[in-house]
C-alpha atoms as a PDB file:
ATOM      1  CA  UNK A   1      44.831  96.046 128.068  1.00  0.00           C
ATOM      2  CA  UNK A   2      48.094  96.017 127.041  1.00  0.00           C
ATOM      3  CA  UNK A   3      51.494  95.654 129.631  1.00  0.00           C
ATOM      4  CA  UNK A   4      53.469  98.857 129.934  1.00  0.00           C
ATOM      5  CA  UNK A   5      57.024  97.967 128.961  1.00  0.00           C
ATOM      6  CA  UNK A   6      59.652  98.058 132.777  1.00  0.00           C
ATOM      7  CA  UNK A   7      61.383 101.533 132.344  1.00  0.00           C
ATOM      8  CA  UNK A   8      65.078 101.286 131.722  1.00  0.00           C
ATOM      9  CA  UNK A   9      67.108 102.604 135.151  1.00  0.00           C
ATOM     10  CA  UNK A  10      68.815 106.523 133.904  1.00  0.00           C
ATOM     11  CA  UNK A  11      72.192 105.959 133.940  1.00  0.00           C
ATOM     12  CA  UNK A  12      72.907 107.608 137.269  1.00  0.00           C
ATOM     13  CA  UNK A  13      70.586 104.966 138.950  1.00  0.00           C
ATOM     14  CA  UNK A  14      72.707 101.910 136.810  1.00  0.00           C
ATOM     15  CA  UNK A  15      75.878 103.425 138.144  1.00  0.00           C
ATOM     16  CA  UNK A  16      74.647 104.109 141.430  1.00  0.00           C
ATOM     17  CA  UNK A  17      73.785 100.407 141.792  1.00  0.00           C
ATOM     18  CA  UNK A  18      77.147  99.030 139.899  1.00  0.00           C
ATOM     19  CA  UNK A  19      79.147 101.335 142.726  1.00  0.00           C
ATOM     20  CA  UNK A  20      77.247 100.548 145.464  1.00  0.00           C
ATOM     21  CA  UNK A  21      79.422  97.512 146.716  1.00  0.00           C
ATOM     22  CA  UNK A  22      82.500  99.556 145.704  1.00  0.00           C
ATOM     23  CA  UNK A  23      81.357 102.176 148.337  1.00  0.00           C
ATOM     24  CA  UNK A  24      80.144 100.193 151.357  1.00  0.00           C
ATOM     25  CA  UNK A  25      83.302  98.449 150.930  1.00  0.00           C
ATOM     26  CA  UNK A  26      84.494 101.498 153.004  1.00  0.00           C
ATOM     27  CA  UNK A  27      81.673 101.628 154.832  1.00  0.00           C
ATOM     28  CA  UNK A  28      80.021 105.056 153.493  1.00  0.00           C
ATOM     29  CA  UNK A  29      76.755 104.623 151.361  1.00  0.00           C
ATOM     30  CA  UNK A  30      75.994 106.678 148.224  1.00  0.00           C
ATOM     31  CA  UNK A  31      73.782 109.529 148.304  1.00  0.00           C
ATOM     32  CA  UNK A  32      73.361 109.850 144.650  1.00  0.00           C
ATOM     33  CA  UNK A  33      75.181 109.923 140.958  1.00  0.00           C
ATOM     34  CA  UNK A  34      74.564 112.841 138.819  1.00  0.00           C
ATOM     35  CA  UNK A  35      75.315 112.373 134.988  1.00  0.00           C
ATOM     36  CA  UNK A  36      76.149 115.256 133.128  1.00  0.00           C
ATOM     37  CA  UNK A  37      76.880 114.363 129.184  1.00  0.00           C
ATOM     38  CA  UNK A  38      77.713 116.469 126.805  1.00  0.00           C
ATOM     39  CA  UNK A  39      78.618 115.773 123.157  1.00  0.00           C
ATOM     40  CA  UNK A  40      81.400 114.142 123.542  1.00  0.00           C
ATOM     41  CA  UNK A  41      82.477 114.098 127.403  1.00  0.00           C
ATOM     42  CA  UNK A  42      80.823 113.380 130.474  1.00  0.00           C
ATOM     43  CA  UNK A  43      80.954 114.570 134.182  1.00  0.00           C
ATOM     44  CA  UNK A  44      79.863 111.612 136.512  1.00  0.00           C
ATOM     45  CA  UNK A  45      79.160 113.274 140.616  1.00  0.00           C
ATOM     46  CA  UNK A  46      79.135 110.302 142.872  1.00  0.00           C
ATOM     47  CA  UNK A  47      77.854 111.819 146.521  1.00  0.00           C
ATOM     48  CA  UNK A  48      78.785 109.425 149.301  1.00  0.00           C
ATOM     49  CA  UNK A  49      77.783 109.744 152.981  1.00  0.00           C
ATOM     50  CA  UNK A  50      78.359 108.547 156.416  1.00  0.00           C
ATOM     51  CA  UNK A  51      75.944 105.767 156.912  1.00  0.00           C
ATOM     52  CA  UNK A  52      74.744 107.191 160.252  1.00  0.00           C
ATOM     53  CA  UNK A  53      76.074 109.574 163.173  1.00  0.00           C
ATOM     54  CA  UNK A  54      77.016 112.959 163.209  1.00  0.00           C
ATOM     55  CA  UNK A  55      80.375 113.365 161.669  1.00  0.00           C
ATOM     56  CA  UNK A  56      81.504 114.487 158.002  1.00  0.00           C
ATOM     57  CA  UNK A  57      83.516 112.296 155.362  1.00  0.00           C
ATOM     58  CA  UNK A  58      87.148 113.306 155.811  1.00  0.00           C
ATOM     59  CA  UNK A  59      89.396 114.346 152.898  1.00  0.00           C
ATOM     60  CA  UNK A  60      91.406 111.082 153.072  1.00  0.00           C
ATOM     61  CA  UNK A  61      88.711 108.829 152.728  1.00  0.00           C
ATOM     62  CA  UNK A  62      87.331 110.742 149.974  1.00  0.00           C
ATOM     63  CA  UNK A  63      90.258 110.195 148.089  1.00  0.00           C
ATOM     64  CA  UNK A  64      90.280 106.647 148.721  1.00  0.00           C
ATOM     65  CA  UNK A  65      87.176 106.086 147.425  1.00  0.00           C
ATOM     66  CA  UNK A  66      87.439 108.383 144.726  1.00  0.00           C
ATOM     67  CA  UNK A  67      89.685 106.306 143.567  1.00  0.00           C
ATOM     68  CA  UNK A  68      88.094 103.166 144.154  1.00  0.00           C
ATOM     69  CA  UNK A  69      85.261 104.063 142.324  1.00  0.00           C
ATOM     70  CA  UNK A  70      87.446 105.191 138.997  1.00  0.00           C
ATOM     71  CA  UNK A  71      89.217 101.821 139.175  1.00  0.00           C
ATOM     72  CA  UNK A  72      85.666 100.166 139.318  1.00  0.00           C
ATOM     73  CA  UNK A  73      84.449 102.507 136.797  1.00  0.00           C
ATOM     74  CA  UNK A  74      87.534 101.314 134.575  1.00  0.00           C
ATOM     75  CA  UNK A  75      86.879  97.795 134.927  1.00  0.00           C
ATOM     76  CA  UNK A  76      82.769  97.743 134.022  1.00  0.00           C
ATOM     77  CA  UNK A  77      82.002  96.117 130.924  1.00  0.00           C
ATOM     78  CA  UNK A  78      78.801  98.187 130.465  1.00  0.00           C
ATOM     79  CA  UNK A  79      80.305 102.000 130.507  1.00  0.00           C
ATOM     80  CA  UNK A  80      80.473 103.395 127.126  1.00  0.00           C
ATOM     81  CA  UNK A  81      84.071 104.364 125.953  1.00  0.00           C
ATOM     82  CA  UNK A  82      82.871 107.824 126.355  1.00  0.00           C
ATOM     83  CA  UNK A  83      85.407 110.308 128.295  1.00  0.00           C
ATOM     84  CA  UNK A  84      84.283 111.494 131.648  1.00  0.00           C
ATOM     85  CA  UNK A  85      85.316 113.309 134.664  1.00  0.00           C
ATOM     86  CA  UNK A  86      84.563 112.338 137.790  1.00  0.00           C
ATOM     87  CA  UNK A  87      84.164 113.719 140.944  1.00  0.00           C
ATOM     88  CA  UNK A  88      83.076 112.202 144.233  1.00  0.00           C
ATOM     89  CA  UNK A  89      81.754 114.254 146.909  1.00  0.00           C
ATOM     90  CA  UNK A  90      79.952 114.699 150.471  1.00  0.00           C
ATOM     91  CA  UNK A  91      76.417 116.441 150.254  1.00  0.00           C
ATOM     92  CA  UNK A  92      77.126 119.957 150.826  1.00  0.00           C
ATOM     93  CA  UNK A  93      75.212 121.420 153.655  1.00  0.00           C
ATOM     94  CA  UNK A  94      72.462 123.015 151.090  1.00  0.00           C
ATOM     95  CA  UNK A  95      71.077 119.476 150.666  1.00  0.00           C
ATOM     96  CA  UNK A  96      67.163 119.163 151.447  1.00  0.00           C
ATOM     97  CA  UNK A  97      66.937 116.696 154.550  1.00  0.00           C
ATOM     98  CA  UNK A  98      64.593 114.342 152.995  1.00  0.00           C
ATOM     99  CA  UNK A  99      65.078 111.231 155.157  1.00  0.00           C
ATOM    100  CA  UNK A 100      65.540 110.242 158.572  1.00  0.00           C
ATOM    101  CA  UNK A 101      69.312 109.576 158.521  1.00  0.00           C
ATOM    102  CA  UNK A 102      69.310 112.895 157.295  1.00  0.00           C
ATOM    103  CA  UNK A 103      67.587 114.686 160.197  1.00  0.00           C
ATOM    104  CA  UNK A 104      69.532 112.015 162.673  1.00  0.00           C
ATOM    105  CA  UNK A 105      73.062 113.551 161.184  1.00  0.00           C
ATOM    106  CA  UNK A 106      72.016 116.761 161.572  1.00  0.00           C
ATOM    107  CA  UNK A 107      70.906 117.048 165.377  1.00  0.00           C
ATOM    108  CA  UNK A 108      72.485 119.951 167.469  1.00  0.00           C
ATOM    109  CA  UNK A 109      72.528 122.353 164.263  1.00  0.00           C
ATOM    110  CA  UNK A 110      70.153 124.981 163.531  1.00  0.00           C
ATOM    111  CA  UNK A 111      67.532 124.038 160.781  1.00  0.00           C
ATOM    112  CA  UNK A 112      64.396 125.724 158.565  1.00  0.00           C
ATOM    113  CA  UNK A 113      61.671 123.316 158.442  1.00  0.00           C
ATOM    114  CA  UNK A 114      59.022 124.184 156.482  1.00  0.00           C
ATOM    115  CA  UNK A 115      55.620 123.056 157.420  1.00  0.00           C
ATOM    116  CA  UNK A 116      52.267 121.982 155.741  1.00  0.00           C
ATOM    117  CA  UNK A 117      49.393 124.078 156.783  1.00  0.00           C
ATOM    118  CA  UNK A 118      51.843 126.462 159.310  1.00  0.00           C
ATOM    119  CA  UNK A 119      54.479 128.980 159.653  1.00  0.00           C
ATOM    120  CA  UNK A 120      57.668 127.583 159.217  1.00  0.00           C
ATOM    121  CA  UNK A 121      59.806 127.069 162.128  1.00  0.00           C
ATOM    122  CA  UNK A 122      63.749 127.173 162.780  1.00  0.00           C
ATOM    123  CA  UNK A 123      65.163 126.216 165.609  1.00  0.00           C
ATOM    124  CA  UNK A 124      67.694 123.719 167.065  1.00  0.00           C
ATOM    125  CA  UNK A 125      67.246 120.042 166.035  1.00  0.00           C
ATOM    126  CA  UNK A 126      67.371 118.186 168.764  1.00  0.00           C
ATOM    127  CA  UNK A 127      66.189 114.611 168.498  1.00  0.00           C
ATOM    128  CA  UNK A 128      65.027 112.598 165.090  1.00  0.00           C
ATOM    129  CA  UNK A 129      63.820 108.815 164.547  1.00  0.00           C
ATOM    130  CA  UNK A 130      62.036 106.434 162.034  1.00  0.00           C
ATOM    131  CA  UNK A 131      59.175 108.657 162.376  1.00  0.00           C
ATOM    132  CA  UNK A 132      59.472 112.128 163.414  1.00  0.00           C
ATOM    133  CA  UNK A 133      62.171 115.568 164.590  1.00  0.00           C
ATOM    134  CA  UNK A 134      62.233 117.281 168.076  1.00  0.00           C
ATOM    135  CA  UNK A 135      62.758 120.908 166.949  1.00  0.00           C
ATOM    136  CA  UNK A 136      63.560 123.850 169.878  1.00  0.00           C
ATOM    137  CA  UNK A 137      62.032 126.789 167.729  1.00  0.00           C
ATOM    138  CA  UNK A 138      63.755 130.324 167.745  1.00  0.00           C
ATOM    139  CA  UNK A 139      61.723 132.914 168.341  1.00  0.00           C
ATOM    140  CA  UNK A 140      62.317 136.165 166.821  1.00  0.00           C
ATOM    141  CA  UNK A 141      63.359 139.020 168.874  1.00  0.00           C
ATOM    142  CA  UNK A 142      64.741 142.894 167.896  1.00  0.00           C
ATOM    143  CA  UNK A 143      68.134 143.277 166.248  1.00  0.00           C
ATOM    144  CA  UNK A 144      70.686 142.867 169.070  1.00  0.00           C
ATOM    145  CA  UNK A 145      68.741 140.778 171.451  1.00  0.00           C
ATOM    146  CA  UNK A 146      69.512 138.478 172.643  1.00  0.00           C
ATOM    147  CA  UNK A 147      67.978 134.980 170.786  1.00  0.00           C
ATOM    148  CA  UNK A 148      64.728 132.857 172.917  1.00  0.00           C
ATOM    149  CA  UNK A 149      64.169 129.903 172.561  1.00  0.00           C
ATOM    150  CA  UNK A 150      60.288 128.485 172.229  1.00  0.00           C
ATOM    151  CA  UNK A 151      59.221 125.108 173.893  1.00  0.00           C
ATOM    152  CA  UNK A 152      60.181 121.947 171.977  1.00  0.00           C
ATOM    153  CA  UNK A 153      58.170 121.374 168.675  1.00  0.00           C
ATOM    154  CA  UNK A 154      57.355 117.546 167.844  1.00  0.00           C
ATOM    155  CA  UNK A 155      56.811 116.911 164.006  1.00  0.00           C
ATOM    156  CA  UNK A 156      55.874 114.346 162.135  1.00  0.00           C
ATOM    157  CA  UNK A 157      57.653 113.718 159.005  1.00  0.00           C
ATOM    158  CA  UNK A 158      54.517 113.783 157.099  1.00  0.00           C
ATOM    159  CA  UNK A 159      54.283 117.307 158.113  1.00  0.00           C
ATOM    160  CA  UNK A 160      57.313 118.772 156.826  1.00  0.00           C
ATOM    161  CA  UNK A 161      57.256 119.501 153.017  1.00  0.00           C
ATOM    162  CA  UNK A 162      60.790 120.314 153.122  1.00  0.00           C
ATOM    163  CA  UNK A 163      63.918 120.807 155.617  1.00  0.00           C
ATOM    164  CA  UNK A 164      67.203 122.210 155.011  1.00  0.00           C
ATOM    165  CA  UNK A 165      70.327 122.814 157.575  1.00  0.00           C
ATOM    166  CA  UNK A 166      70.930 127.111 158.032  1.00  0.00           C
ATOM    167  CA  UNK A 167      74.634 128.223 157.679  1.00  0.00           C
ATOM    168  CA  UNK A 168      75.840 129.556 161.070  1.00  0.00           C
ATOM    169  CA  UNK A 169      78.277 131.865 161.424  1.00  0.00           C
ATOM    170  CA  UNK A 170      78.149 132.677 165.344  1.00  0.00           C
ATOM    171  CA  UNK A 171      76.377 130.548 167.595  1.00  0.00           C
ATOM    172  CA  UNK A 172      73.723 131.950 170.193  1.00  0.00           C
ATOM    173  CA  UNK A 173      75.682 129.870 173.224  1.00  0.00           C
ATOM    174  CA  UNK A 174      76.454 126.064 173.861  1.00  0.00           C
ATOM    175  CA  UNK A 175      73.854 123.424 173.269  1.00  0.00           C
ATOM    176  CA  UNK A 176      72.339 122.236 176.384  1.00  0.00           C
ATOM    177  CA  UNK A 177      73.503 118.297 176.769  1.00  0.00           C
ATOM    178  CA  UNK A 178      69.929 117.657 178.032  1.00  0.00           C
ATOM    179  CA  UNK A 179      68.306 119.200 175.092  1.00  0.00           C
ATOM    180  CA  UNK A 180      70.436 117.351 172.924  1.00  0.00           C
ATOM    181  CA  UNK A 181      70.344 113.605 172.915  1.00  0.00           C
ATOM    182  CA  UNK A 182      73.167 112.502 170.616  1.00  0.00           C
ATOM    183  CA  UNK A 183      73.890 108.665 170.931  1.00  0.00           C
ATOM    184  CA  UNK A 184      77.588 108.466 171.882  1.00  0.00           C
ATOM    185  CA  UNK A 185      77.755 105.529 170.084  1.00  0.00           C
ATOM    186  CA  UNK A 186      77.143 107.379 166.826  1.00  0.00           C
ATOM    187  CA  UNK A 187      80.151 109.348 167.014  1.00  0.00           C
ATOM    188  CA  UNK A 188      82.542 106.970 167.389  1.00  0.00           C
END
């Protein structure tokens, strides 16, 4: 039997790798790099993230490392001497929530998790670790109701298929601090 041949990284996962340092230098991590070639140009989408806590990336630092990772983009011996564009970004709030740090940056908002083997629930996040969400499930009611709230819903990651934050426009009331365990230390 003959060895399969080590597959050669895409050239989002090379880059992501070759920035890495350049990013955790200001102490964000990256998310992903999208490469998007064309015939003769390029659009490289580096999406950088808080390591942990609850916060967003602000403008500012955005454009710091935006600019750190063009200089170190610049300076690589290995990057073709292709044109490109490149833009550096925070995950927008459509982004699947596919790992823990996810989930943990996202308690207090209102999320859809869809379930293996049940209805899908939304509801209030309320806790997330290592190995599982606390979810306070909204239960429907008639137009102009006011919204219930169910009992708090346990769930093991291994039986979500897929999660995603909901766009609120109005909010129901203010979160109840006990429902809501948000380690202060995370938001400083």
């Amino acid at each position: 039997m003959s060895e399969q041949p080590a597959s050669t990284p895409s050239e989002g996962q090379r880059l992501k790798e070759y920035l890495e340092p350049t990013v955790s230098a200001h102490h964000l991590l990256i998310e992903d790099v999208e490469v998007h070639s064309g015939a003769d140009h390029r659009t490289v989408n580096v999406i950088i993230d808080l390591v942990d806590g609850t916060g967003n990336v602000d403008l500012d630092t955005l454009a710091e490392v935006s600019q750190a990772v063009s200089e170190a983009m610049d300076r690589s011996p290995v990057e073709p001497g292709v044109a490109y564009d490149l833009e550096v970004s925070s995950p927008g709030v459509g982004r699947p929530l596919t790992l823990p740090r996810h989930w943990r940056r996202n308690i207090g908002r209102l999320v859809k998790v869809n379930l293996m083997g049940e209805d899908n629930i939304t509801g209030r996040l309320t806790a997330a670790d290592d190995e599982k969400i606390t979810v306070v499930p909204d239960i429907p009611v008639k137009k102009g109701m006011k919204p219930k709230q169910g009992e708090p819903r346990t769930l093991a990651y291994d039986t979500i298929r897929r999660g995603v934050v909901e766009v609120e426009f109005t909010r129901s009331g203010p979160l109840d601090d006990e429902a809501v365990e948000i380690d202060e230390a995370q938001e400083a």
